[in-house]
PDB file of N, CA and C in Angstrom:
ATOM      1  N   UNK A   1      19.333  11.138   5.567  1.00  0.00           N
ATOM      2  CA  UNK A   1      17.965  10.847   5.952  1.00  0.00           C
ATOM      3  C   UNK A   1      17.599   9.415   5.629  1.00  0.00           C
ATOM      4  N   UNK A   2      18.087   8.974   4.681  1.00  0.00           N
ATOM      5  CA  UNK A   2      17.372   7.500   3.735  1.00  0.00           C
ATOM      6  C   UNK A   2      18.471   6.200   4.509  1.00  0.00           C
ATOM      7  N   UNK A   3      19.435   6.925   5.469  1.00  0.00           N
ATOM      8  CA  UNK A   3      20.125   5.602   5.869  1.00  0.00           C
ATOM      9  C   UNK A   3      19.473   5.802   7.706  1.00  0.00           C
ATOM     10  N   UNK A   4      19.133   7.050   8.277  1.00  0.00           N
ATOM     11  CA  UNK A   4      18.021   6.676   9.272  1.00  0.00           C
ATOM     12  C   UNK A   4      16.840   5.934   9.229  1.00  0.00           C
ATOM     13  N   UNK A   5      16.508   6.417   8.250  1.00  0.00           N
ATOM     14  CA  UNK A   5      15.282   5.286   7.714  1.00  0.00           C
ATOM     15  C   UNK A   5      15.014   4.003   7.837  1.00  0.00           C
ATOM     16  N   UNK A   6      15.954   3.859   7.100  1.00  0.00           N
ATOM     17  CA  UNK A   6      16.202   2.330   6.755  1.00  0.00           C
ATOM     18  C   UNK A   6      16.537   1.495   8.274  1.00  0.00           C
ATOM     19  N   UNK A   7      17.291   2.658   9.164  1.00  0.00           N
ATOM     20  CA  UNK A   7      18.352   1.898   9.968  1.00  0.00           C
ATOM     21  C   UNK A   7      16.827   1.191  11.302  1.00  0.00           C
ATOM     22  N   UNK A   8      16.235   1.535  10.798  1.00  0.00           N
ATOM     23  CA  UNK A   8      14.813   1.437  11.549  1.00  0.00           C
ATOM     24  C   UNK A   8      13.850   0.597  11.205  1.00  0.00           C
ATOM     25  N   UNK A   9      14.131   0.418   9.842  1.00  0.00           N
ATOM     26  CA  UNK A   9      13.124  -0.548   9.399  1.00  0.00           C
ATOM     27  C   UNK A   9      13.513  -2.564   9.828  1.00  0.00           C
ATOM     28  N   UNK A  10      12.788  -2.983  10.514  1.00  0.00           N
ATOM     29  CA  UNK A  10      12.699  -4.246  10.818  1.00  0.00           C
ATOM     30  C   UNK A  10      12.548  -5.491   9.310  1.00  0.00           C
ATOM     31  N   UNK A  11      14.370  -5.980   9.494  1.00  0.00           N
ATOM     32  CA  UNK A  11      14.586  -6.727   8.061  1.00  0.00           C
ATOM     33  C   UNK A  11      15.737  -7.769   8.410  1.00  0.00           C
ATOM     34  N   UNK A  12      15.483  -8.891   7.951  1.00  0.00           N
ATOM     35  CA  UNK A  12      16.211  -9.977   8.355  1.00  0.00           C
ATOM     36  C   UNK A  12      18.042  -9.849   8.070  1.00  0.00           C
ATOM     37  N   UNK A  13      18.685 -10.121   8.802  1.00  0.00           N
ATOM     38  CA  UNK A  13      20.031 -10.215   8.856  1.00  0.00           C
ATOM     39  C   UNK A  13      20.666 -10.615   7.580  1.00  0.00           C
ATOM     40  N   UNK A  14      20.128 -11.682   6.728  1.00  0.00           N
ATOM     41  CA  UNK A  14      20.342 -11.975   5.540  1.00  0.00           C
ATOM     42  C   UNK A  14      19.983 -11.676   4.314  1.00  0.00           C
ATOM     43  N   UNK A  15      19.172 -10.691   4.904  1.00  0.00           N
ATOM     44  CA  UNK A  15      18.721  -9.795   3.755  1.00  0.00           C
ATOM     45  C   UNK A  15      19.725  -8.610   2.582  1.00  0.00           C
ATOM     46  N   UNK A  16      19.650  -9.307   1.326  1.00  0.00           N
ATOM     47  CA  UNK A  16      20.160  -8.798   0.451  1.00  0.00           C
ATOM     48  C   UNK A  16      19.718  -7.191  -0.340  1.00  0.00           C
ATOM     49  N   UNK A  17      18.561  -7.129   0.070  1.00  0.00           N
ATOM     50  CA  UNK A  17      18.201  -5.787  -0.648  1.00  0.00           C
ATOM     51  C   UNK A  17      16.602  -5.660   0.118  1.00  0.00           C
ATOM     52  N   UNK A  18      16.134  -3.957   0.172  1.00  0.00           N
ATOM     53  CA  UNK A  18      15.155  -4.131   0.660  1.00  0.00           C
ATOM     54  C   UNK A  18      14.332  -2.580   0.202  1.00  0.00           C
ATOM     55  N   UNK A  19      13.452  -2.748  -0.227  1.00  0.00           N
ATOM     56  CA  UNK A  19      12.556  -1.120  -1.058  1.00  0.00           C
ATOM     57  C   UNK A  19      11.376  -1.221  -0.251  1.00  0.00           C
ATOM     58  N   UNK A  20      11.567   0.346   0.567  1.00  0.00           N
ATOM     59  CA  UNK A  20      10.754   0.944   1.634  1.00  0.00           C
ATOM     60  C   UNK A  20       9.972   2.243   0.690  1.00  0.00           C
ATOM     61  N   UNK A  21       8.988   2.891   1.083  1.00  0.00           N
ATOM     62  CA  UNK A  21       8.558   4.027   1.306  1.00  0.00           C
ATOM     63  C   UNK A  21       9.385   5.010   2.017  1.00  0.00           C
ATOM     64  N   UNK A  22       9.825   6.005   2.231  1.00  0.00           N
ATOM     65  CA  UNK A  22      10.262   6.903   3.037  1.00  0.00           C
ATOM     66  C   UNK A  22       9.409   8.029   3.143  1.00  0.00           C
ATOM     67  N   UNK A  23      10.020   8.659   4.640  1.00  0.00           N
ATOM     68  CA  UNK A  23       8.746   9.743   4.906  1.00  0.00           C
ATOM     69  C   UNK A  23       8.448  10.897   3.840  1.00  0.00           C
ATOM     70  N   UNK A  24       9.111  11.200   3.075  1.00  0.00           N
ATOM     71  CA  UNK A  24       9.329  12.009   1.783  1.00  0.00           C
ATOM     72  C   UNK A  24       8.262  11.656   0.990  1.00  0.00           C
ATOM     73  N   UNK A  25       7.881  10.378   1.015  1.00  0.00           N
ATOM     74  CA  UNK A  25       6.978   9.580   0.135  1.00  0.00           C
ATOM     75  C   UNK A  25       8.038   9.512  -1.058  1.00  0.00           C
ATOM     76  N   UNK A  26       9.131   8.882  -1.103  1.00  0.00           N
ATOM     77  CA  UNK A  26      10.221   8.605  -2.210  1.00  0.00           C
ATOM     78  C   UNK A  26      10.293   7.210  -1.841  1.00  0.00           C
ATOM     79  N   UNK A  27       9.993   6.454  -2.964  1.00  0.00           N
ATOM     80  CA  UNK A  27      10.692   4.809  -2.662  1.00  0.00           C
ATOM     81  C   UNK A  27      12.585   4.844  -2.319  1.00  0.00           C
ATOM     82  N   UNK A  28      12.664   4.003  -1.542  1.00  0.00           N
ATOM     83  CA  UNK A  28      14.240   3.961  -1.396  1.00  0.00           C
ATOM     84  C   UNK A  28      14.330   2.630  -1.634  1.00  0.00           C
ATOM     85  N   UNK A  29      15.256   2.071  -1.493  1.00  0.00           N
ATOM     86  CA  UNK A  29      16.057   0.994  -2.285  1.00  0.00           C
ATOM     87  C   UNK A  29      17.525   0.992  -1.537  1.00  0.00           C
ATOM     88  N   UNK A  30      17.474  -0.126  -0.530  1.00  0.00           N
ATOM     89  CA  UNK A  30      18.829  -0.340  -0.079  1.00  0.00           C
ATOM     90  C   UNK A  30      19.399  -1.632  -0.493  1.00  0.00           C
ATOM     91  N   UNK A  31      20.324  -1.903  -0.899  1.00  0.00           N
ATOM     92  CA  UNK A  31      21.237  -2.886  -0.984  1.00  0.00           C
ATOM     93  C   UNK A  31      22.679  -2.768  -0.541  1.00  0.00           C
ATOM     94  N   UNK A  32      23.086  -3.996   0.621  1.00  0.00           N
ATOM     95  CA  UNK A  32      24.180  -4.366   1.011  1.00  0.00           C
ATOM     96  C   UNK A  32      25.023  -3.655  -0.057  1.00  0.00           C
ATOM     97  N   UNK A  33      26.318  -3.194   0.566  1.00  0.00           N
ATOM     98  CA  UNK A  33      27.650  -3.318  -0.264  1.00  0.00           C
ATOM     99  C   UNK A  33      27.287  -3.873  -1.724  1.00  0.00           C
ATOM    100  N   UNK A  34      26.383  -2.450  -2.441  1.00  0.00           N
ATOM    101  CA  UNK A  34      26.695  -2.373  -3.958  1.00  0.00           C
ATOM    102  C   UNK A  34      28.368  -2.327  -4.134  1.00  0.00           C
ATOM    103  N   UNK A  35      28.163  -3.104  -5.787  1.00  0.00           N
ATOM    104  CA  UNK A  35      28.888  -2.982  -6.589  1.00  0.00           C
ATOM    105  C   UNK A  35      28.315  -3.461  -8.082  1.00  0.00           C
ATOM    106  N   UNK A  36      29.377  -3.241  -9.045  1.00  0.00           N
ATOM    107  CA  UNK A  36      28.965  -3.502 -10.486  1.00  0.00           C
ATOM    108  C   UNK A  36      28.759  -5.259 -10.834  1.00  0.00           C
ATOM    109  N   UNK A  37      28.804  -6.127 -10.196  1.00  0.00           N
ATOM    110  CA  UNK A  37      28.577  -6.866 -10.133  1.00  0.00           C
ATOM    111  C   UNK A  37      26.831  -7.752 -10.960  1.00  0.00           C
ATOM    112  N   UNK A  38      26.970  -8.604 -11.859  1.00  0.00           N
ATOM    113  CA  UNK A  38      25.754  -9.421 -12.318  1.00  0.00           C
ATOM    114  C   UNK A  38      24.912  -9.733 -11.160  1.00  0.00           C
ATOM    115  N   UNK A  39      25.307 -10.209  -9.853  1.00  0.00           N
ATOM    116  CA  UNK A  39      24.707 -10.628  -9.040  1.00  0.00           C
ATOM    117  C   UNK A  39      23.834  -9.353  -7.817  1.00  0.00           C
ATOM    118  N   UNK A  40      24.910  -8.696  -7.548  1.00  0.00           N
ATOM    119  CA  UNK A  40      24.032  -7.085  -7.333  1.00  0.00           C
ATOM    120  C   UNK A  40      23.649  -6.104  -7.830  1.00  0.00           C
ATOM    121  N   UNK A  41      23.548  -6.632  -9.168  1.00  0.00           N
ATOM    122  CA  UNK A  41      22.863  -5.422 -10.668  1.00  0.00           C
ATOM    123  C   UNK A  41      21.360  -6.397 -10.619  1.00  0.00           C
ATOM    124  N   UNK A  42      21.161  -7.655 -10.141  1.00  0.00           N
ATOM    125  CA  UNK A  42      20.202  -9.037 -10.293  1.00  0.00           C
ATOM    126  C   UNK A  42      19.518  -8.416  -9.109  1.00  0.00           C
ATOM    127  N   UNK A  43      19.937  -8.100  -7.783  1.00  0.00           N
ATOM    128  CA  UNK A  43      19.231  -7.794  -6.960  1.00  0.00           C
ATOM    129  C   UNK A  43      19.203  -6.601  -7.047  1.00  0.00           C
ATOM    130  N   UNK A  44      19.431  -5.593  -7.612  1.00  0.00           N
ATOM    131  CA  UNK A  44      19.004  -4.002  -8.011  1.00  0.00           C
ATOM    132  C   UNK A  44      17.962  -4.407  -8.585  1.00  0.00           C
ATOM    133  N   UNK A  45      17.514  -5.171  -9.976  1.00  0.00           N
ATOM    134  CA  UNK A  45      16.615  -4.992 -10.741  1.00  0.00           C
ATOM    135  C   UNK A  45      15.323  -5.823  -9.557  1.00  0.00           C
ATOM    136  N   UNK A  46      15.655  -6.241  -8.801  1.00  0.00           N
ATOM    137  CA  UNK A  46      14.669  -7.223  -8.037  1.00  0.00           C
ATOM    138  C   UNK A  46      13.930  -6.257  -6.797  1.00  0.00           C
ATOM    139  N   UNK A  47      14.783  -5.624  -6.644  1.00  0.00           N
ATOM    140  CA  UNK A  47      13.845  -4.446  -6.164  1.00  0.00           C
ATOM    141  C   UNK A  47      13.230  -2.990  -6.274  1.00  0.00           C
ATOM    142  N   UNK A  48      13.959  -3.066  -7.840  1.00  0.00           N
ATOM    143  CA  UNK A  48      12.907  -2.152  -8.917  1.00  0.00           C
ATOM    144  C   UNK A  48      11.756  -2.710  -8.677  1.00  0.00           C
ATOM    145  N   UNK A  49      11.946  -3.846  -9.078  1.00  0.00           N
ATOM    146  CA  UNK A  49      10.549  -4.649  -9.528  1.00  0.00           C
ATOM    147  C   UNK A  49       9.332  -4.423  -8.326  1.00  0.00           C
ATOM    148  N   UNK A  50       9.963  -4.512  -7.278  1.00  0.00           N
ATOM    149  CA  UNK A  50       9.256  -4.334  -5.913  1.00  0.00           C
ATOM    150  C   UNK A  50       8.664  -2.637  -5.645  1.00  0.00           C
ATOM    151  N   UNK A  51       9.600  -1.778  -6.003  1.00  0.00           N
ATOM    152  CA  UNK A  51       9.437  -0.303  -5.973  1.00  0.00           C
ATOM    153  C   UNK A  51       8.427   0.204  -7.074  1.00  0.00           C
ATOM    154  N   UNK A  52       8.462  -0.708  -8.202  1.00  0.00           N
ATOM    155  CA  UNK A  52       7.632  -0.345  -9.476  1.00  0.00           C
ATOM    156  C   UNK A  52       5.894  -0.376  -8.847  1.00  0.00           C
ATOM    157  N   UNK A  53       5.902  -1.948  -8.284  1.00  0.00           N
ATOM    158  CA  UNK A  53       4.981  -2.555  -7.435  1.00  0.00           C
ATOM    159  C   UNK A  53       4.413  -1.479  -6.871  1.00  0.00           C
ATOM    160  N   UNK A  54       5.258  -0.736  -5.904  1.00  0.00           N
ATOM    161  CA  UNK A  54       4.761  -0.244  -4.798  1.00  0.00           C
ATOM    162  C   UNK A  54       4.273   1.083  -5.448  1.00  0.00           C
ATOM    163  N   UNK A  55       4.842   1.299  -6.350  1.00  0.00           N
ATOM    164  CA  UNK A  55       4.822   3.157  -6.847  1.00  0.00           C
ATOM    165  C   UNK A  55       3.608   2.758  -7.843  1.00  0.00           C
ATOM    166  N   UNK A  56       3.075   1.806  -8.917  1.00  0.00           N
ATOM    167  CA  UNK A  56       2.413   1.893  -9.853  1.00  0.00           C
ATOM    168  C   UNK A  56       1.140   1.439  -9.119  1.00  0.00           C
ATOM    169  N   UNK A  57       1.124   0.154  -8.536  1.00  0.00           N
ATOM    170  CA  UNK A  57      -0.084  -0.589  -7.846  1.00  0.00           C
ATOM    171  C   UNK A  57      -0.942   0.076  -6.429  1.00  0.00           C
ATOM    172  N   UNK A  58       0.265   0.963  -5.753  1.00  0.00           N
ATOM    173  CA  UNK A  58      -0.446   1.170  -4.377  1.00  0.00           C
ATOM    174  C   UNK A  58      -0.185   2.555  -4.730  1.00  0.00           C
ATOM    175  N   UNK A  59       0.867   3.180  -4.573  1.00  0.00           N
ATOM    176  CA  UNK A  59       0.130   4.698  -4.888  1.00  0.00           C
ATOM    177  C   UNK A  59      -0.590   5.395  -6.279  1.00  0.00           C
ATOM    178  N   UNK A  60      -0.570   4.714  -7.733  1.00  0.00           N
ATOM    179  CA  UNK A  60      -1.086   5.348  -8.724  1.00  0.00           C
ATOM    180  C   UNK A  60      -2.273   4.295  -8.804  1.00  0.00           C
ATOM    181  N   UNK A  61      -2.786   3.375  -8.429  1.00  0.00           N
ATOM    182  CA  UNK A  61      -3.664   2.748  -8.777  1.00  0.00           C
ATOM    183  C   UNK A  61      -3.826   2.707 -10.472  1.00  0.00           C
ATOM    184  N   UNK A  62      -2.504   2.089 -11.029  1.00  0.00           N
ATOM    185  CA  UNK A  62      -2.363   1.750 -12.418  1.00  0.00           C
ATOM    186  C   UNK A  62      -3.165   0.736 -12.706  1.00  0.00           C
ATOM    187  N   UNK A  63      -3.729   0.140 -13.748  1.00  0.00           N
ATOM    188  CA  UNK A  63      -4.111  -0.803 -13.955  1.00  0.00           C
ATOM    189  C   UNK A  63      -3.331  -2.207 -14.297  1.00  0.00           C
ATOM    190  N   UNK A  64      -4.099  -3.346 -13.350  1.00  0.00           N
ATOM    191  CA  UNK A  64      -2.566  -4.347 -13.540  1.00  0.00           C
ATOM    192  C   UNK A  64      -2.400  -4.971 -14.592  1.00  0.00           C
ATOM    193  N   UNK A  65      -3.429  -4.684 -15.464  1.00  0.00           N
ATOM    194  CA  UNK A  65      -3.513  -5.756 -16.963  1.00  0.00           C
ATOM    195  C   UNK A  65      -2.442  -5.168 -17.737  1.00  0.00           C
ATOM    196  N   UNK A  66      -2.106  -3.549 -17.539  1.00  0.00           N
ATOM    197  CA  UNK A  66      -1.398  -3.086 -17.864  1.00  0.00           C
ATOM    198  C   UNK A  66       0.641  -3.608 -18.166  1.00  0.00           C
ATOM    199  N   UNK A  67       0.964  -3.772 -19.453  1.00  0.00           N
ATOM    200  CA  UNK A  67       2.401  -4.697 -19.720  1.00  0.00           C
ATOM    201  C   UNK A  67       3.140  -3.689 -19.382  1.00  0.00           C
ATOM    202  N   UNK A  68       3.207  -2.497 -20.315  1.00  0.00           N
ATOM    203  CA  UNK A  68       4.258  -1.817 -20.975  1.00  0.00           C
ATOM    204  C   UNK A  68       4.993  -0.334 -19.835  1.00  0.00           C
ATOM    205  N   UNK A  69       3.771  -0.320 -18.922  1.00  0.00           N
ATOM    206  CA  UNK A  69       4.056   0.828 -17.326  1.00  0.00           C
ATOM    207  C   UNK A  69       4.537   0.092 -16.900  1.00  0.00           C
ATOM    208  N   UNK A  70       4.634  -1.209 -16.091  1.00  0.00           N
ATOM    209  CA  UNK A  70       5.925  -1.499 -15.203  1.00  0.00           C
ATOM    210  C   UNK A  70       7.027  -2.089 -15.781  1.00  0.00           C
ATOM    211  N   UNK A  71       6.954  -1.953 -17.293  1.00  0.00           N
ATOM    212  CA  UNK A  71       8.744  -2.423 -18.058  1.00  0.00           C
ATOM    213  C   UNK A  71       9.481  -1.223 -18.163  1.00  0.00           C
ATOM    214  N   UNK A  72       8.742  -0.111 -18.314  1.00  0.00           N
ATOM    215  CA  UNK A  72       9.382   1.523 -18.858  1.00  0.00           C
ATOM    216  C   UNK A  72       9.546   2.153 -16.976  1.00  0.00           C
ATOM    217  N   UNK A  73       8.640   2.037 -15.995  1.00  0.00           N
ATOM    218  CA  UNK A  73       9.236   2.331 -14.850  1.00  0.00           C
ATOM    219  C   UNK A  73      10.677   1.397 -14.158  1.00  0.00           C
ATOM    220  N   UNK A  74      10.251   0.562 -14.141  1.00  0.00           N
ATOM    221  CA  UNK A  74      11.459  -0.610 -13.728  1.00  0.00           C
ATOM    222  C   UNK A  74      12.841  -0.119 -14.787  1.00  0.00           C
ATOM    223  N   UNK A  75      12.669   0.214 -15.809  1.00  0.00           N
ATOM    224  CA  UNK A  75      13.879   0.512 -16.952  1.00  0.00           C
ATOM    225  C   UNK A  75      14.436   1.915 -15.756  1.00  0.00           C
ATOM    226  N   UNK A  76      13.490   2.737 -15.958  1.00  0.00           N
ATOM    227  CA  UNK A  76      13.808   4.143 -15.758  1.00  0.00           C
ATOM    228  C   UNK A  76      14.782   4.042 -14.084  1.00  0.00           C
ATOM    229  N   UNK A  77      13.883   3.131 -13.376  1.00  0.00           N
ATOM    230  CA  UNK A  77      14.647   3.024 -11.737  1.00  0.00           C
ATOM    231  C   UNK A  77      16.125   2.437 -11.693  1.00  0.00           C
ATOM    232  N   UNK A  78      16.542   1.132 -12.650  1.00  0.00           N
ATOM    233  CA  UNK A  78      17.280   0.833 -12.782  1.00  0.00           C
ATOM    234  C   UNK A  78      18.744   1.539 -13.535  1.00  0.00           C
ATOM    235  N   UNK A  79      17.930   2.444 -14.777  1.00  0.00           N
ATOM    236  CA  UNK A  79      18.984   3.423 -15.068  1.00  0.00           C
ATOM    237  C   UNK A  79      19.238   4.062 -14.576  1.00  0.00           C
ATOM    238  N   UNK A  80      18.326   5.205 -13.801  1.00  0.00           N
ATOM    239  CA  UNK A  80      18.984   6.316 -12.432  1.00  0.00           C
ATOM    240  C   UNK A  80      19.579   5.744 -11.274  1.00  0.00           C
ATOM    241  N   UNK A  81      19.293   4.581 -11.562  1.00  0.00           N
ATOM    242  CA  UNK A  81      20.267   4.261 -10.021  1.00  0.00           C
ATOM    243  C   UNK A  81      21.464   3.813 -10.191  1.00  0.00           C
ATOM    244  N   UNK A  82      22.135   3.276 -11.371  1.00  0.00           N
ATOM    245  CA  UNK A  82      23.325   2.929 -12.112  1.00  0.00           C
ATOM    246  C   UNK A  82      23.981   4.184 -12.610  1.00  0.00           C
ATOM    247  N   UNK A  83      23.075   5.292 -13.350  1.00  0.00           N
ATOM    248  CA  UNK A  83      23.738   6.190 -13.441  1.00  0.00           C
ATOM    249  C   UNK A  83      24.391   6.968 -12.383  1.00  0.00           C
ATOM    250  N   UNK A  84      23.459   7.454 -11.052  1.00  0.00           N
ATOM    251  CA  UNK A  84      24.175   7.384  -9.594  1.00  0.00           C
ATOM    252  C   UNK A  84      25.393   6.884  -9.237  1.00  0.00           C
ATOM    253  N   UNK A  85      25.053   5.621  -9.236  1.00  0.00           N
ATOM    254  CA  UNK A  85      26.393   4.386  -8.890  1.00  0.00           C
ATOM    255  C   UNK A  85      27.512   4.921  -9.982  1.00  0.00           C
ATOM    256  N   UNK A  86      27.576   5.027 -10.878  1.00  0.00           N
ATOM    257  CA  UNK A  86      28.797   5.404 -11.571  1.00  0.00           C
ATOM    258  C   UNK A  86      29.312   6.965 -11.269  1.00  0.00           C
ATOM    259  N   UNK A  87      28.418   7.965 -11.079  1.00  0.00           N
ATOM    260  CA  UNK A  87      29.065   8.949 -10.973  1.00  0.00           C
ATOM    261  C   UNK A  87      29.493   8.911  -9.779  1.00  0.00           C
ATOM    262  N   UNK A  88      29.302   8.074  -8.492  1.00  0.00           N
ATOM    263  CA  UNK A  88      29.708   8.063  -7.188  1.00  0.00           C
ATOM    264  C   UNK A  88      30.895   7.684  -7.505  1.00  0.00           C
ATOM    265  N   UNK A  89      30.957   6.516  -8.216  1.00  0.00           N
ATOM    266  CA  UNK A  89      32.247   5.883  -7.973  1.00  0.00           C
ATOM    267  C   UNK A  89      33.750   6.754  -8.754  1.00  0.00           C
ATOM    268  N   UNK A  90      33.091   7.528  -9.501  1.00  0.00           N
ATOM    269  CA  UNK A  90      34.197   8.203 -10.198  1.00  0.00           C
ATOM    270  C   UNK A  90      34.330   9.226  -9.064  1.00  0.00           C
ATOM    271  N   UNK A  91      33.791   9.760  -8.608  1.00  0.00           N
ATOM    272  CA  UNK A  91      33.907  10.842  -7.846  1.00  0.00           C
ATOM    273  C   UNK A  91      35.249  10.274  -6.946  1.00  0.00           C
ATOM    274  N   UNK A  92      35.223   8.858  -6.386  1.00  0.00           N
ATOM    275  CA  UNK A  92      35.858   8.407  -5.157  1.00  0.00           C
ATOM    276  C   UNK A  92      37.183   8.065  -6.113  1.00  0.00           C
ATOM    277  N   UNK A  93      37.138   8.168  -6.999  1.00  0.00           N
ATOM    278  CA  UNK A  93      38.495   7.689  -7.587  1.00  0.00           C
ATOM    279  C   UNK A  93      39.468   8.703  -7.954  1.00  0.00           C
TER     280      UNK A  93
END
């Protein structure tokens, strides 16, 4: 479902990573050909940051003065999605 989605959404050719809404109302989070990499773990956390955005500011109407909600969401997105990424990759091995 989340790669129809995406395959629809209007996003530049050079685009490295990109965090949508989906009809589920689930943020998704695509990035090119992950891997464990500093530089695509840099753009994972860069569109936490964007998904945190979207999940704390537009659908919970958090408050933005607020520090410590988008360091503990952004933590939490970045660990489930690494934890993912690793059990995928063991699976394929």
């Amino acid at each position: 479902k989340y790669k129809q989605d995406i395959s629809q959404l209007d996003y530049a050719d050079d685009c490295k990573g990109l965090t949508t809404t989906v009809d589920s109302g689930g943020v998704c989070i695509y990035i090119k050909e992950f891997d464990m990499t500093p530089e695509k773990i840099a753009i994972l956390v860069h569109e936490c940051v964007h998904a945190t955005q979207q999940r704390l500011y537009l659908d919970c109407n958090v408050d933005k003065r607020e520090m410590e909600c988008p360091a503990y969401y952004t933590a939490f997105l970045v660990r489930e999605f690494l934890t993912k990424m690793t059990k995928m990759e063991k699976q394929s091995n």
